[in-house]
Protein backbone atom coordinates (compact mmCIF):
# COMPACT_ATOMS: atom_id res chain seq x y z
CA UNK A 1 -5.14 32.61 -4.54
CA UNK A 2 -2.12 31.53 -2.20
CA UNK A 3 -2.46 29.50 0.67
CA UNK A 4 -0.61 26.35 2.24
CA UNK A 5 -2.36 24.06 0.43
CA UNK A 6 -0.89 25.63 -2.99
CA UNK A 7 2.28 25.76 -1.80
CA UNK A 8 2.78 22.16 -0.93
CA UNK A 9 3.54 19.33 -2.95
CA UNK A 10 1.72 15.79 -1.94
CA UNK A 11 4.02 13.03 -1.76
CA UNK A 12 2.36 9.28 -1.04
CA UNK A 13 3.39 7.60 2.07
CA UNK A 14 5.91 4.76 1.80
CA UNK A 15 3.96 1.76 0.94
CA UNK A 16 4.49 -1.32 3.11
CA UNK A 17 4.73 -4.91 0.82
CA UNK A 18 4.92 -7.51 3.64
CA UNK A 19 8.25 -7.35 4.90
CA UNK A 20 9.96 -3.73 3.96
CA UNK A 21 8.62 -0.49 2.96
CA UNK A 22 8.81 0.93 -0.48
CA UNK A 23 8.87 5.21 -1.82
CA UNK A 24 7.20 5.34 -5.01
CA UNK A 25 8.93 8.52 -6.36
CA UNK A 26 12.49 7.18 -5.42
CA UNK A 27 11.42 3.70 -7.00
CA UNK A 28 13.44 2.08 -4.14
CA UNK A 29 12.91 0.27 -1.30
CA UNK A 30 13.31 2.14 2.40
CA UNK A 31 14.04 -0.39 4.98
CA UNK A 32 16.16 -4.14 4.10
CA UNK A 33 15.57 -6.77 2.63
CA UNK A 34 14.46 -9.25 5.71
CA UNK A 35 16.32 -11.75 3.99
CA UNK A 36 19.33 -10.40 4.54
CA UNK A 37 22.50 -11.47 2.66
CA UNK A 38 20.97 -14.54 0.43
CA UNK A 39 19.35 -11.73 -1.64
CA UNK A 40 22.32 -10.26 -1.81
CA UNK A 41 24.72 -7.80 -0.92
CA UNK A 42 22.27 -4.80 -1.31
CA UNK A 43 19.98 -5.28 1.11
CA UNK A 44 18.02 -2.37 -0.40
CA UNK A 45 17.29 -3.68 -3.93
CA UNK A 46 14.01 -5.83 -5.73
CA UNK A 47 15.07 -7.83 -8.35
CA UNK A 48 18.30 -6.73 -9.03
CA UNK A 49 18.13 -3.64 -9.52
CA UNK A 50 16.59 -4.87 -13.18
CA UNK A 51 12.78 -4.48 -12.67
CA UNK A 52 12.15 -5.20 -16.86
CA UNK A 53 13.65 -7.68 -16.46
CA UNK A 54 12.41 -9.35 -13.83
CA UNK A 55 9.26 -9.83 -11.86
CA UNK A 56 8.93 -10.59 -8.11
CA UNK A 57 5.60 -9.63 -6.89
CA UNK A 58 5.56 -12.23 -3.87
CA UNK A 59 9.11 -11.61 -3.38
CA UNK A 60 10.10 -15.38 -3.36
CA UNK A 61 10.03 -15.79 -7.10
CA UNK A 62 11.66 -14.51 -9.99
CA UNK A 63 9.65 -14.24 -12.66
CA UNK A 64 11.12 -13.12 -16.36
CA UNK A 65 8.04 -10.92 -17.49
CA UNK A 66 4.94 -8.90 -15.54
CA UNK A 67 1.41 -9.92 -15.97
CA UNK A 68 0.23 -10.88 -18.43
CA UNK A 69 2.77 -11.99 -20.36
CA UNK A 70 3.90 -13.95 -17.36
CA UNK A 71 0.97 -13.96 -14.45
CA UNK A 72 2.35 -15.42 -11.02
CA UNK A 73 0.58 -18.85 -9.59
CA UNK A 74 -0.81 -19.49 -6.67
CA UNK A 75 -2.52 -21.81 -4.57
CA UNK A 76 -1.19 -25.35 -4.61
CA UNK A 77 1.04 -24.23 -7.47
CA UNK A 78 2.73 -21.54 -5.64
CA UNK A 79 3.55 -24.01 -2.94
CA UNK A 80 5.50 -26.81 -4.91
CA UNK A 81 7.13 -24.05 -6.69
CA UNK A 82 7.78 -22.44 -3.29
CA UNK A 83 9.33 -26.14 -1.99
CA UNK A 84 10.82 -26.62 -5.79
CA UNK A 85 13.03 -23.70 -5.23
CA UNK A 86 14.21 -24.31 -1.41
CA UNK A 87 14.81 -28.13 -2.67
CA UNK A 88 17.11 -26.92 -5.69
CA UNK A 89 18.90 -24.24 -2.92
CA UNK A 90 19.63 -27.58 -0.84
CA UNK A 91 20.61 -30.35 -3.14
CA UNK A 92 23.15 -27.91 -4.88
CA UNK A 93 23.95 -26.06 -1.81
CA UNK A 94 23.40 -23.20 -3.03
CA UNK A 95 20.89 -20.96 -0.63
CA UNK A 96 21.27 -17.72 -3.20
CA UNK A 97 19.90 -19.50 -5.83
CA UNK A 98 16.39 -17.49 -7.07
CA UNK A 99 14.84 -19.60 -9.51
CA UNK A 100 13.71 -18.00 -12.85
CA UNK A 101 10.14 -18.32 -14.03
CA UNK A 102 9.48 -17.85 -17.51
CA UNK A 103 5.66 -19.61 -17.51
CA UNK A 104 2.77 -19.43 -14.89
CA UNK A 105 -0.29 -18.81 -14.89
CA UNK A 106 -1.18 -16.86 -18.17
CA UNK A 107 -4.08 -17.12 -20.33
CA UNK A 108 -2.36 -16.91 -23.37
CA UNK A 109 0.29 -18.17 -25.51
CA UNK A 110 0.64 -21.92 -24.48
CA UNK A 111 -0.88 -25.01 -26.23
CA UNK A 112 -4.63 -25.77 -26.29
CA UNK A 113 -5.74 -26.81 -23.29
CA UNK A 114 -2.46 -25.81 -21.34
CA UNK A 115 -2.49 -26.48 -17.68
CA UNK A 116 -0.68 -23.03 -17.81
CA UNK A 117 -4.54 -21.65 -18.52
CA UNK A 118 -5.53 -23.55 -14.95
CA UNK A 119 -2.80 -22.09 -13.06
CA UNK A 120 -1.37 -25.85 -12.28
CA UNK A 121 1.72 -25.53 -14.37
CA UNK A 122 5.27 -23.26 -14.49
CA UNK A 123 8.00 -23.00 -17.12
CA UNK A 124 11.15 -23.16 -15.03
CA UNK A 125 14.40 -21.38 -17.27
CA UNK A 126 17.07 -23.16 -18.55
CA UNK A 127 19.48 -20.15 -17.21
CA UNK A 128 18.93 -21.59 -13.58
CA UNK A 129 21.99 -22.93 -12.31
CA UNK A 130 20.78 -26.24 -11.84
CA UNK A 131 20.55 -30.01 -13.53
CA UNK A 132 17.22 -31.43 -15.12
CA UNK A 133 17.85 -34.68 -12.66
CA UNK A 134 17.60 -32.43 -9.57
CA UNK A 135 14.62 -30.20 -11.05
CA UNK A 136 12.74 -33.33 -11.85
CA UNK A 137 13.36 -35.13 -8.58
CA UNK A 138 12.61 -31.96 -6.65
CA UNK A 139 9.51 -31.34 -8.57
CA UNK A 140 8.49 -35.15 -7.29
CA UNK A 141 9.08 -34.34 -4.15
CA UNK A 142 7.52 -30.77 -4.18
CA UNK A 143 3.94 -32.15 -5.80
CA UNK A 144 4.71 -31.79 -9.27
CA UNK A 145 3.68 -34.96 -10.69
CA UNK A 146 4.25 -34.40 -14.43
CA UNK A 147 6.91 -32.32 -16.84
CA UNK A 148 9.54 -32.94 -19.32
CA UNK A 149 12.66 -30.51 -20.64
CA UNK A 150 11.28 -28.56 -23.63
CA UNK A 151 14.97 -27.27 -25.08
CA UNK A 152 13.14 -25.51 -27.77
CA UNK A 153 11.70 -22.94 -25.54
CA UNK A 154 14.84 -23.29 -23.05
CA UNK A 155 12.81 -24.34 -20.13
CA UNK A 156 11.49 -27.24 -18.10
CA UNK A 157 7.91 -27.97 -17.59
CA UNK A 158 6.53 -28.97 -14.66
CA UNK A 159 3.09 -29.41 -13.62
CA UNK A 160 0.50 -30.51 -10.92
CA UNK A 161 -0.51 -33.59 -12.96
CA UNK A 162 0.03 -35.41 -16.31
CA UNK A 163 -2.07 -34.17 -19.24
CA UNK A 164 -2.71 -32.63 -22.17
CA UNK A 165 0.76 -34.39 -23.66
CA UNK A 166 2.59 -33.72 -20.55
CA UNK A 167 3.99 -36.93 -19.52
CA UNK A 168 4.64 -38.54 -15.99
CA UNK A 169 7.74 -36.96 -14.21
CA UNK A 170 10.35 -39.36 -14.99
CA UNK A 171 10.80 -42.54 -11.93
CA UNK A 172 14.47 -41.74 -10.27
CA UNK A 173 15.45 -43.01 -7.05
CA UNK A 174 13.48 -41.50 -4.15
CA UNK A 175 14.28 -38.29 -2.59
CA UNK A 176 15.38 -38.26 0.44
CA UNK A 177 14.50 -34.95 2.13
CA UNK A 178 17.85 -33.02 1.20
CA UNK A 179 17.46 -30.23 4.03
CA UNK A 180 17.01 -30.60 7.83
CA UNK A 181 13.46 -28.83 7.39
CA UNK A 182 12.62 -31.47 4.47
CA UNK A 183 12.58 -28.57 1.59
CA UNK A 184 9.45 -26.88 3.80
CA UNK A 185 9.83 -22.86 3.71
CA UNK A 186 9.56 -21.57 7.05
CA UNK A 187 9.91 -25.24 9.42
């Protein structure tokens, strides 16, 4: 039996993921990054070109594993961490700057009771270029309302509110919106 049908090969159609188009059996994006230069000179690649090793399924977020060893917030969450990262691009003027997520929203693998399990807290990498000062007084002003440095697991902690032995954000001097659009994506 030969006809057309056996002769051709189906190839999916390039996939559109909000703001660029994507062809599965090149495993490459099609169109640029709408971003432009801040993600880089490559205006073509997701996550630096090192998808094991990184996670970006929002495309605002770097996150260090895929679901579920590291499952992406959302919600109210999402937002401060969202605000978190443009507040950390401003205060160290440094717009590139693509914070690293090594804790969201899993349901596994924190402490009993984690807020982690309630989608209210993230795990925020040590390997940022950044200082715990600004992360904690960005946090503040984001909505995080409670987190600490845990150098054991190289990360900071931040979460919605204080609990399950997550103390208070420390009190610093009040932020003072560091950005003309007060740290608000998109304003």
């Amino acid at each position: 039996m030969n006809n057309d049908a056996d002769a051709t090969v189906d190839y999916p159609e390039p996939s559109y993921y909000r703001a660029r188009y994507y062809d599965a059996p090149s495993g490459r994006f099609i169109s640029e990054d709408p971003i432009g230069f801040q993600g880089g000179a490559n205006f073509y690649i997701y996550v630096g070109n090192e998808p094991t090793g990184y996670v970006d399924p929002f495309g605002e977020i770097r996150y260090n594993k895929p679901p579920p060893i590291t499952v992406p917030v959302t919600g109210q969450t999402l937002a401060a961490l969202q605000c978190l990262e443009h507040c950390l691009q401003c205060v160290t003027n440094n717009s590139n700057l693509n914070l690293y997520v090594s804790g969201g929203a899993e349901q596994s693998g924190h402490s009993k009771n984690s807020f982690h399990y309630k989608g209210q807290a993230v795990d925020i990498s040590f390997y940022n270029p950044v200082a715990t000062n600004d992360v904690f007084r960005c946090g503040a002003y984001c909505g995080f309302s409670a987190g600490q440095a845990e150098p054991a697991k190289h990360h900071w902690h931040l979460q919605l509110t204080p609990g399950n032995g997550v103390p208070p954000l420390p009190a610093m001097l009040p932020m003072q919106p560091p950005c003309k659009d007060g740290c608000k994506r998109g304003s």
